[in-house]
C-alpha atoms as a PDB file:
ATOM      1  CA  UNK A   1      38.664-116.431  55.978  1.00  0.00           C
ATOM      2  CA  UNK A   2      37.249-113.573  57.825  1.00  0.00           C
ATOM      3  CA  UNK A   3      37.313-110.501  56.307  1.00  0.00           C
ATOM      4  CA  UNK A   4      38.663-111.837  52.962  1.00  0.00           C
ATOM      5  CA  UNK A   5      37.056-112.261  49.937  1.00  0.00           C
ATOM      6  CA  UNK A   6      37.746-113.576  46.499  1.00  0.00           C
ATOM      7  CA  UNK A   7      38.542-110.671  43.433  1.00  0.00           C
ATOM      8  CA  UNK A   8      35.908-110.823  40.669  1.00  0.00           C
ATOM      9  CA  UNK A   9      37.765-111.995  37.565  1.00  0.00           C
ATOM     10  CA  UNK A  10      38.408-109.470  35.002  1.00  0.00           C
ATOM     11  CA  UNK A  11      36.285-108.917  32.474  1.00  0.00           C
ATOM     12  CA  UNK A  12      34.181-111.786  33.670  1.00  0.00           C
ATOM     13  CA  UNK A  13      31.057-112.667  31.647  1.00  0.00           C
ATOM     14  CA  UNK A  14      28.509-111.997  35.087  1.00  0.00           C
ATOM     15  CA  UNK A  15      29.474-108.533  35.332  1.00  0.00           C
ATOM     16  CA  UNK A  16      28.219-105.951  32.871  1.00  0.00           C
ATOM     17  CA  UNK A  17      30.445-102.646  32.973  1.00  0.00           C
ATOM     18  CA  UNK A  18      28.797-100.635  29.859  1.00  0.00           C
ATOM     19  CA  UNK A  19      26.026 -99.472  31.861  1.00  0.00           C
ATOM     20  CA  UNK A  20      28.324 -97.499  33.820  1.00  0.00           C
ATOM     21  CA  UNK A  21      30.664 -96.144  30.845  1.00  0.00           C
ATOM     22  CA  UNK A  22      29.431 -92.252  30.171  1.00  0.00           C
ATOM     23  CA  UNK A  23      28.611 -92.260  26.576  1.00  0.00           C
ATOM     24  CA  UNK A  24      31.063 -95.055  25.223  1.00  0.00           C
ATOM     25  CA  UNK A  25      30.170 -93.722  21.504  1.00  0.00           C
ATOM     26  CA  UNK A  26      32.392 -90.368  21.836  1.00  0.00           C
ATOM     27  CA  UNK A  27      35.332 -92.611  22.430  1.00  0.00           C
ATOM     28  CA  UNK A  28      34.908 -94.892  19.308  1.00  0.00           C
ATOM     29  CA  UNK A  29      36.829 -91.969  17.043  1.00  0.00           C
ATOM     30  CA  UNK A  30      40.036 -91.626  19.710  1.00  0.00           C
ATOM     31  CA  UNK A  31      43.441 -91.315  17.254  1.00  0.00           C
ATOM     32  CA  UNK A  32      45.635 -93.580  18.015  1.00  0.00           C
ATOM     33  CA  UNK A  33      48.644 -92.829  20.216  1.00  0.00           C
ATOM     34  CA  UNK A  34      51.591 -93.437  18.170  1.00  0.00           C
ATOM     35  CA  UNK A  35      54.392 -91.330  19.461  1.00  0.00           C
ATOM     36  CA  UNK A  36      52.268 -89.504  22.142  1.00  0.00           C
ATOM     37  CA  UNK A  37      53.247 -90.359  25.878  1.00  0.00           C
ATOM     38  CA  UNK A  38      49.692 -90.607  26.885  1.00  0.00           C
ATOM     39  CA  UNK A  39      46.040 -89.847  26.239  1.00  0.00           C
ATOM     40  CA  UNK A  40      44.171 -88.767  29.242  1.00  0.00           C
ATOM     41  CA  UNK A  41      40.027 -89.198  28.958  1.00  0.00           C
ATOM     42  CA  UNK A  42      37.846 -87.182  30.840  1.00  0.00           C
ATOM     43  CA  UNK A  43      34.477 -88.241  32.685  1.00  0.00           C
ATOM     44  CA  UNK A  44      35.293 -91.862  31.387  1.00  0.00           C
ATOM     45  CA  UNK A  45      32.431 -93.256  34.103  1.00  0.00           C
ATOM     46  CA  UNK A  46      29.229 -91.747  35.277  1.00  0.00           C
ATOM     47  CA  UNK A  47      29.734 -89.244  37.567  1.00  0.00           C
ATOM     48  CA  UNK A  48      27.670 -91.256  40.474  1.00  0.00           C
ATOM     49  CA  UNK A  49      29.196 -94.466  39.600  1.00  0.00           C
ATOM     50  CA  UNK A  50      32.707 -93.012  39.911  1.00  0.00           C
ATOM     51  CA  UNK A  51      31.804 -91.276  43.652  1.00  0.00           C
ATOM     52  CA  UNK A  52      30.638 -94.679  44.952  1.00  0.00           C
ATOM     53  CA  UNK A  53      33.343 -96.773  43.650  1.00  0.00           C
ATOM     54  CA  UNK A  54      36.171 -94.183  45.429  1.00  0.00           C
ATOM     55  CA  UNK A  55      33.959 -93.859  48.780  1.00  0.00           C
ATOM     56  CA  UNK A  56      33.619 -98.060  48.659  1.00  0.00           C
ATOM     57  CA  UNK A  57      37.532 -98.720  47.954  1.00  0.00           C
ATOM     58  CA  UNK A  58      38.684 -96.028  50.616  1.00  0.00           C
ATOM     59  CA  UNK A  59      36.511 -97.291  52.925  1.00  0.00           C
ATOM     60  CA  UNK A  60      35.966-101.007  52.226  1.00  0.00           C
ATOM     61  CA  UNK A  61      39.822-102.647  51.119  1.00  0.00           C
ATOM     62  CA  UNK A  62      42.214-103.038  53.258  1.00  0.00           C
ATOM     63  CA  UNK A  63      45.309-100.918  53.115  1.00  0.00           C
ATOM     64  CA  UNK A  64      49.293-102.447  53.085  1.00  0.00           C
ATOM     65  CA  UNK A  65      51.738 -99.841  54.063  1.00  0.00           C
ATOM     66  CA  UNK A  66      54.742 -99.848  50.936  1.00  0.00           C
ATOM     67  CA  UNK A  67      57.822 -98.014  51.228  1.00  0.00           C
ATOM     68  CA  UNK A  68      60.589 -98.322  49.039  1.00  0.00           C
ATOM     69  CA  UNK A  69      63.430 -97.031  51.058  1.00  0.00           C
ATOM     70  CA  UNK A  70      61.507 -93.568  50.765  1.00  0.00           C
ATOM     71  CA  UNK A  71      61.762 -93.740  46.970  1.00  0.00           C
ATOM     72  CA  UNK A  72      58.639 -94.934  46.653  1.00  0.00           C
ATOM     73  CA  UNK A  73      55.973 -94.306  49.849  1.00  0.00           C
ATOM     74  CA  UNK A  74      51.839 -95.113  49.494  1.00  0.00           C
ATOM     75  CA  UNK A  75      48.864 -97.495  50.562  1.00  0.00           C
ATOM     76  CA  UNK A  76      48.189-100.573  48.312  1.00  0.00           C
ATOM     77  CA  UNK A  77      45.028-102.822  48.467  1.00  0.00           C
ATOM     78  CA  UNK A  78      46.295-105.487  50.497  1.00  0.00           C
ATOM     79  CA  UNK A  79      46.344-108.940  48.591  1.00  0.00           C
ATOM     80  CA  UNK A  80      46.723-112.364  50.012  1.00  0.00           C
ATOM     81  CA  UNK A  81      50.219-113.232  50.689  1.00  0.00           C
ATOM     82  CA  UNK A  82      52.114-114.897  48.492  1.00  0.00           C
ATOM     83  CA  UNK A  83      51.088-112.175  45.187  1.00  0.00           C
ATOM     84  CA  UNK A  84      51.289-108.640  45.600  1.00  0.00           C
ATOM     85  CA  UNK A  85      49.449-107.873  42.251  1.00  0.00           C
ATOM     86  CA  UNK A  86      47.259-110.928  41.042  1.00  0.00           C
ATOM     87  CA  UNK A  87      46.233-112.730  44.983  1.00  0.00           C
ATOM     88  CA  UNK A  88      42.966-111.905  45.773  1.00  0.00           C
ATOM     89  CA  UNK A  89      42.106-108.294  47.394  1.00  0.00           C
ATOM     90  CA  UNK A  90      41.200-108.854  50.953  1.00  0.00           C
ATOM     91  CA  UNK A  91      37.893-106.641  52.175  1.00  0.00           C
ATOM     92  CA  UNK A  92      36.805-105.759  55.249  1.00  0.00           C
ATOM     93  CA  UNK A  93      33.659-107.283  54.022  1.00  0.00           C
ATOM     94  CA  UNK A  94      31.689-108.597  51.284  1.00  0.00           C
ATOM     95  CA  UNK A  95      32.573-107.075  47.548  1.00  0.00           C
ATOM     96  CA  UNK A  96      29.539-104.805  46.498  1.00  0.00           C
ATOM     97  CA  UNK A  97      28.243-104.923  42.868  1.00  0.00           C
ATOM     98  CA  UNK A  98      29.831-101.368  42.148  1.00  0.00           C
ATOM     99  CA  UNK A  99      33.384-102.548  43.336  1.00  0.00           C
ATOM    100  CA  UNK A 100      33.102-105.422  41.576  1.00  0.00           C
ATOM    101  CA  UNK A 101      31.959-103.769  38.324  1.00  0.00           C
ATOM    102  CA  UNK A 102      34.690-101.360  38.694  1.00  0.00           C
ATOM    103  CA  UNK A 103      37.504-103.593  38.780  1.00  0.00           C
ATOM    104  CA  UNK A 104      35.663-106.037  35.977  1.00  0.00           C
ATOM    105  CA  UNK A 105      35.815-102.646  33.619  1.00  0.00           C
ATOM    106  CA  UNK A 106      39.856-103.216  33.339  1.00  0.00           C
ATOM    107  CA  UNK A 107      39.520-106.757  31.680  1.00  0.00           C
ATOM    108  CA  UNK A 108      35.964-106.235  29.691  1.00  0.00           C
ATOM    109  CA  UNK A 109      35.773-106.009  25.636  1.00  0.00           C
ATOM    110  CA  UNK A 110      34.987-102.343  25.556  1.00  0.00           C
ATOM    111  CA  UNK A 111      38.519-101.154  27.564  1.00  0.00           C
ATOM    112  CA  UNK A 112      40.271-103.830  25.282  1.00  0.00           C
ATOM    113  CA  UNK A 113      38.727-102.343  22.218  1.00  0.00           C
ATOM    114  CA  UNK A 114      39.612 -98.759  23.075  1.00  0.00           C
ATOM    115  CA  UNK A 115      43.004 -99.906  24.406  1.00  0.00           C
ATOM    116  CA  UNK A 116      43.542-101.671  21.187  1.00  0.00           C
ATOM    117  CA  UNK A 117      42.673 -98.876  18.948  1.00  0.00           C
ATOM    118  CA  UNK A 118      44.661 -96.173  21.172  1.00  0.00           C
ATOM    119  CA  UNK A 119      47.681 -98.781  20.884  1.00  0.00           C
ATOM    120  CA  UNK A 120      46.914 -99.575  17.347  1.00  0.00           C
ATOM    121  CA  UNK A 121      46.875-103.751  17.949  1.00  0.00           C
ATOM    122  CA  UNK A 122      45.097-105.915  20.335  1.00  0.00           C
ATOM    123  CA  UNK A 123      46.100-105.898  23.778  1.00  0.00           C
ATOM    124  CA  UNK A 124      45.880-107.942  26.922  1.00  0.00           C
ATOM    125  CA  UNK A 125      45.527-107.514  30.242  1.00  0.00           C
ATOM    126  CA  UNK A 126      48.967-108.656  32.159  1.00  0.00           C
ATOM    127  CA  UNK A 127      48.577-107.314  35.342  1.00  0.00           C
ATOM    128  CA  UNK A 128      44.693-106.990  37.303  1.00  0.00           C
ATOM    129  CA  UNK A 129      43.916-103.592  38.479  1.00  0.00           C
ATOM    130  CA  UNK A 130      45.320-102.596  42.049  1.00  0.00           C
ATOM    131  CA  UNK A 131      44.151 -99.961  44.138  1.00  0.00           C
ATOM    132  CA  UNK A 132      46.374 -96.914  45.378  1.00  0.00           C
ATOM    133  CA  UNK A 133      46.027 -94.542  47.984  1.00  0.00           C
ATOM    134  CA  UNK A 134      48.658 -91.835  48.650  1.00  0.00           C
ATOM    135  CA  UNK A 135      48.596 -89.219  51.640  1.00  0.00           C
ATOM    136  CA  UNK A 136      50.494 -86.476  52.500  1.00  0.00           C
ATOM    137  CA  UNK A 137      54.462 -86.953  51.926  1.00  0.00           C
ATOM    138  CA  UNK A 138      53.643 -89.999  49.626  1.00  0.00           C
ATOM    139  CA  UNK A 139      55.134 -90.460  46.324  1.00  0.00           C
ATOM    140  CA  UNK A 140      56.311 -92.754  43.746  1.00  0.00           C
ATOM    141  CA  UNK A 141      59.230 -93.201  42.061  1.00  0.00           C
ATOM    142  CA  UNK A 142      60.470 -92.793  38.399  1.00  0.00           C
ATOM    143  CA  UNK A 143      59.835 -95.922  36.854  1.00  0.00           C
ATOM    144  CA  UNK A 144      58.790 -97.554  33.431  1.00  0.00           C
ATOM    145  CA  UNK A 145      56.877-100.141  34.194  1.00  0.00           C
ATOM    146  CA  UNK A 146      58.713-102.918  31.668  1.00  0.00           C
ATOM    147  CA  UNK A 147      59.664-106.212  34.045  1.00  0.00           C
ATOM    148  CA  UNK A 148      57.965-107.669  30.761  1.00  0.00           C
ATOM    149  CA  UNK A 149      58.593-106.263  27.663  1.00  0.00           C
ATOM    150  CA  UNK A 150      55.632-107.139  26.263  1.00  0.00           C
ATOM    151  CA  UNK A 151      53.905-104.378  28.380  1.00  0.00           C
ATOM    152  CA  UNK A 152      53.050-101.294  26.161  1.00  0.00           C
ATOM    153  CA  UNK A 153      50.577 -99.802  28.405  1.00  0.00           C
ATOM    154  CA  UNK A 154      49.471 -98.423  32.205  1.00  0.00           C
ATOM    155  CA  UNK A 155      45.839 -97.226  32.451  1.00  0.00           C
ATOM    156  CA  UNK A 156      44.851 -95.571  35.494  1.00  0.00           C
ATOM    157  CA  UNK A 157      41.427 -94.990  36.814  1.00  0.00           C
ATOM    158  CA  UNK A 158      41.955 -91.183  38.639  1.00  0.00           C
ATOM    159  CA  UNK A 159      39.225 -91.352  41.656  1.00  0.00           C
ATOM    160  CA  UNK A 160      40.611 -88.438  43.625  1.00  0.00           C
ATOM    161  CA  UNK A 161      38.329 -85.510  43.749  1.00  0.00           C
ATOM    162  CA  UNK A 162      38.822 -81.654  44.509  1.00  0.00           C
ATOM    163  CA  UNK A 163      42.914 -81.448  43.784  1.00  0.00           C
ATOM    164  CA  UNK A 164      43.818 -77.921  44.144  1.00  0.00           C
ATOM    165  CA  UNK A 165      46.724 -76.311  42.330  1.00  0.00           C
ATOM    166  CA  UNK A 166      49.736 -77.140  45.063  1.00  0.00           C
ATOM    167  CA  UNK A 167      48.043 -80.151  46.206  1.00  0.00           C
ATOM    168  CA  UNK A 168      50.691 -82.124  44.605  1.00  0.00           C
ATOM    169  CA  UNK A 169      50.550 -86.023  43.847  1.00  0.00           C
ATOM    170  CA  UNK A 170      51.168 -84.966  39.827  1.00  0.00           C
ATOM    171  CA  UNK A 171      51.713 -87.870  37.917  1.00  0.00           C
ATOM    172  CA  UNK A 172      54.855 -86.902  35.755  1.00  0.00           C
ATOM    173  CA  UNK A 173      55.483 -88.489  32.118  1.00  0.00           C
ATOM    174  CA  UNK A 174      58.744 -88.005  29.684  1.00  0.00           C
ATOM    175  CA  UNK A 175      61.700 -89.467  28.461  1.00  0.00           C
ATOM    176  CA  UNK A 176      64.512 -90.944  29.933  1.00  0.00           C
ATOM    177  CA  UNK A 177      67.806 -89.251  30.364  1.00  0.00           C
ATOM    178  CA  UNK A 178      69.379 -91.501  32.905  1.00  0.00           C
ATOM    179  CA  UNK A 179      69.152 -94.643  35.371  1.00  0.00           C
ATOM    180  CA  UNK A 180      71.536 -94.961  38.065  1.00  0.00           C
ATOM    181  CA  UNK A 181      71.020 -98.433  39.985  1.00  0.00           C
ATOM    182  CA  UNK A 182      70.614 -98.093  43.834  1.00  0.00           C
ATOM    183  CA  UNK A 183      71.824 -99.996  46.797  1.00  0.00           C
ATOM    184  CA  UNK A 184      68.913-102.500  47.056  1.00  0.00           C
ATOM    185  CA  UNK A 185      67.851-104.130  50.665  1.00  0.00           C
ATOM    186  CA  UNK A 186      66.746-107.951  49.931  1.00  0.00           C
ATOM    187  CA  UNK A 187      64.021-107.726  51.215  1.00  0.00           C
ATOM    188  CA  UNK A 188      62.942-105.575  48.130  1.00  0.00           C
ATOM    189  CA  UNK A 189      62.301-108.498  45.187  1.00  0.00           C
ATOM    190  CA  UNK A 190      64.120-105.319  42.350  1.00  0.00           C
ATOM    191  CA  UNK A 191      66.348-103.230  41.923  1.00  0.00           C
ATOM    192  CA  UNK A 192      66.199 -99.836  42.633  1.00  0.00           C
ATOM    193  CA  UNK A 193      67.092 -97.213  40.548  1.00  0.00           C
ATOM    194  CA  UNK A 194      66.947 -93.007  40.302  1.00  0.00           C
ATOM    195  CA  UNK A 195      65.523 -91.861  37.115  1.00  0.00           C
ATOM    196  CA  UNK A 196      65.984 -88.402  35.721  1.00  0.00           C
ATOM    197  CA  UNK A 197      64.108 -87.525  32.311  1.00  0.00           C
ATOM    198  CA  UNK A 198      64.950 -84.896  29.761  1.00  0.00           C
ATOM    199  CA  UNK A 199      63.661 -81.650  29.542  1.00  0.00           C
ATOM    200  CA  UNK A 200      60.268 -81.170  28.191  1.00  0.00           C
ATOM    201  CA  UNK A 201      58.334 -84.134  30.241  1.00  0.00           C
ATOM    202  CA  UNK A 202      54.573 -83.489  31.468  1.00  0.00           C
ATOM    203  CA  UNK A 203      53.033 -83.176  34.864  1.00  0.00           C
ATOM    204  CA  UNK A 204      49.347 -84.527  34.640  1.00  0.00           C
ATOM    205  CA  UNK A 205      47.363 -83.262  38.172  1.00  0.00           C
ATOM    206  CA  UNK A 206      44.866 -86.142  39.156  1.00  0.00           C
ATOM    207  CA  UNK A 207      41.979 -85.794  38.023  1.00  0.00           C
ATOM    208  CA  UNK A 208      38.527 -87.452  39.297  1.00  0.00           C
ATOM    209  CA  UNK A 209      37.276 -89.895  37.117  1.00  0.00           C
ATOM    210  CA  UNK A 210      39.758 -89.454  34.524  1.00  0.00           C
ATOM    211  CA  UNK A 211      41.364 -92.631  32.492  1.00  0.00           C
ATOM    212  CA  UNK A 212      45.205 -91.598  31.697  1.00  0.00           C
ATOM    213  CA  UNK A 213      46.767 -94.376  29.403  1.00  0.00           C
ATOM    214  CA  UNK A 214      50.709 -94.536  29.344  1.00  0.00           C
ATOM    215  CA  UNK A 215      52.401 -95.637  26.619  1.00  0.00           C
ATOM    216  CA  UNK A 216      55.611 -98.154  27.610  1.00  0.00           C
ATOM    217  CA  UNK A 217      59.174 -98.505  26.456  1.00  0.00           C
ATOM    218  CA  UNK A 218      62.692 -98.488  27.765  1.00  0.00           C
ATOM    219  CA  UNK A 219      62.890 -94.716  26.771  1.00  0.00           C
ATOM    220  CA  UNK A 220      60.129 -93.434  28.707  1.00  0.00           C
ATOM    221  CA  UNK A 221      58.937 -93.399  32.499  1.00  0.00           C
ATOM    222  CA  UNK A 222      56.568 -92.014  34.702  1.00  0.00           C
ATOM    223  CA  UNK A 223      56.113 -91.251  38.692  1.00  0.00           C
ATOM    224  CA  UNK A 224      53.947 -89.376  40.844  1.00  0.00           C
ATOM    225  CA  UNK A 225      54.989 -85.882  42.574  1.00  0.00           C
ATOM    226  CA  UNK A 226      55.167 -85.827  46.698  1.00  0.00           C
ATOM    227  CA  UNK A 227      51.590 -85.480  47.692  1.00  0.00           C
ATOM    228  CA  UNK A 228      52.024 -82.019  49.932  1.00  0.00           C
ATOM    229  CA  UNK A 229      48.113 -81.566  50.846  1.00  0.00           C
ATOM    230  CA  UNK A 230      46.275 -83.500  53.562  1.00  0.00           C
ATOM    231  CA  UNK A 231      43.608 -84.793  50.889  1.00  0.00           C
ATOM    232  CA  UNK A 232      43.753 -88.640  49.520  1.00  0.00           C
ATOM    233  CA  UNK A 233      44.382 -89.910  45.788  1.00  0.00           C
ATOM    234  CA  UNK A 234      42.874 -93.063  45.403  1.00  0.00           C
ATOM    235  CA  UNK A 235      43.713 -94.294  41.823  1.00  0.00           C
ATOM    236  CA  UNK A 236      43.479 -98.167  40.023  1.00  0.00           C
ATOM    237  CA  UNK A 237      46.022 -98.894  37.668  1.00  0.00           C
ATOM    238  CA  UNK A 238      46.545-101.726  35.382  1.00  0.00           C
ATOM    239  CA  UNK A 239      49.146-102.994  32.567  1.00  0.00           C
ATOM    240  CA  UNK A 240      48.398-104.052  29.765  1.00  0.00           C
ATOM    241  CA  UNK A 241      50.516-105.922  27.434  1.00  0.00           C
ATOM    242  CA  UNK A 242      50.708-106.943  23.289  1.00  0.00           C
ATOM    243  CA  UNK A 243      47.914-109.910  22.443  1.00  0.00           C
ATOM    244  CA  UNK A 244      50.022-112.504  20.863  1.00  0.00           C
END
């Protein structure tokens, strides 16, 4: 089909991601999280190999338009219909090497090692890496990520370069204090809900080339602030679940 091409598997055997990991040896030491909300790693990519894989996803995937009655507003790589989060990503044109490296680096044995070491047991990947892009007045929504509970952890790839102080788009982190279900159009396939968290939760400005792992439970969720500037964050995120 025009246009469309299929996702490289994760993790898959052809692609070799270590190459482009910026000295993998200063993250073999990384405590585990425990109790922590999250562990944010700087620089996690070369620097070069980062830049091209943001300028290739902004300009090569196509975009889907999600809004959540408001709640939750952004761009998503558009998938094939029928799976919003594990169809194959359509492209304007052919996947390029560095694309298809960077979404092979959420599914390969180095990730799963330092996922399993930050989580302190294996892990698996549950749900394939999708591409975000937020602009100006987008946001997401207080949310915690368990439709499984077997999921223990979001990892997200921060590609969006030059945020300024007031920028906004601050991914936000802390316990819950409430959930109030929503009135819920059908046409949205869950419920929705406004969180509020207790005092004391963390704001997290993106941060390019940055991996931010999120622990997951029913006591803790996570969102991202309004985005007020007219720059783009471009993010991939992934969940990652308990290896049984």
């Amino acid at each position: 089909m025009s246009g469309r091409t299929v996702e490289p598997a994760p993790g898959s055997s052809r692609v070799d991601t270590s190459a482009f990991i910026h000295n993998p040896e200063r993250l073999l030491t990384e405590d585990p999280l425990g109790f922590s909300w999250f562990r944010r790693i700087d620089r996690v990519l070369t620097d070069a190999f980062a830049r091209t894989l943001a300028q290739e996803l902004e300009a090569r995937l196509m975009w889907e338009r999600i809004d959540y009655c408001g709640l939750t507003q952004l761009w998503r790589g558009a998938r094939e219909v029928g799976d919003a989060y594990c169809g194959d990503l359509c492209w304007r044109d052919s996947v390029s090497p560095t694309v298809e490296t960077g979404f092979a680096l959420f599914g390969s044995t180095w990730l799963l090692g330092l996922l399993g070491r930050l989580a302190g047991r294996r892990v698996q990947l549950m749900r394939p890496a999708s591409a975000y892009l937020m602009k100006r007045g987008d946001r997401i929504c207080l949310h915690d990520d368990m439709s499984d509970d077997a999921q223990c952890l979001s990892v997200v790839l921060g590609l969006t370069s030059g945020w300024e102080p007031g920028d906004g788009g601050e991914t936000i982190v802390g316990e819950v204090e409430s959930v109030q279900d929503l009135p819920t159009p059908p046409e949205i396939p869950f419920q929705l809900r406004r969180w509020t968290l207790k005092d004391g939760f963390v704001v997290l400005p993106p941060a390019f080339n940055s991996l931010t792992v999120i622990r997951l439970s029913n006591t803790l969720a996570h969102g991202v602030n309004p985005l007020i500037s007219q720059k783009v964050r471009l993010s991939l995120v992934a969940l990652y679940g308990w290896d049984k």
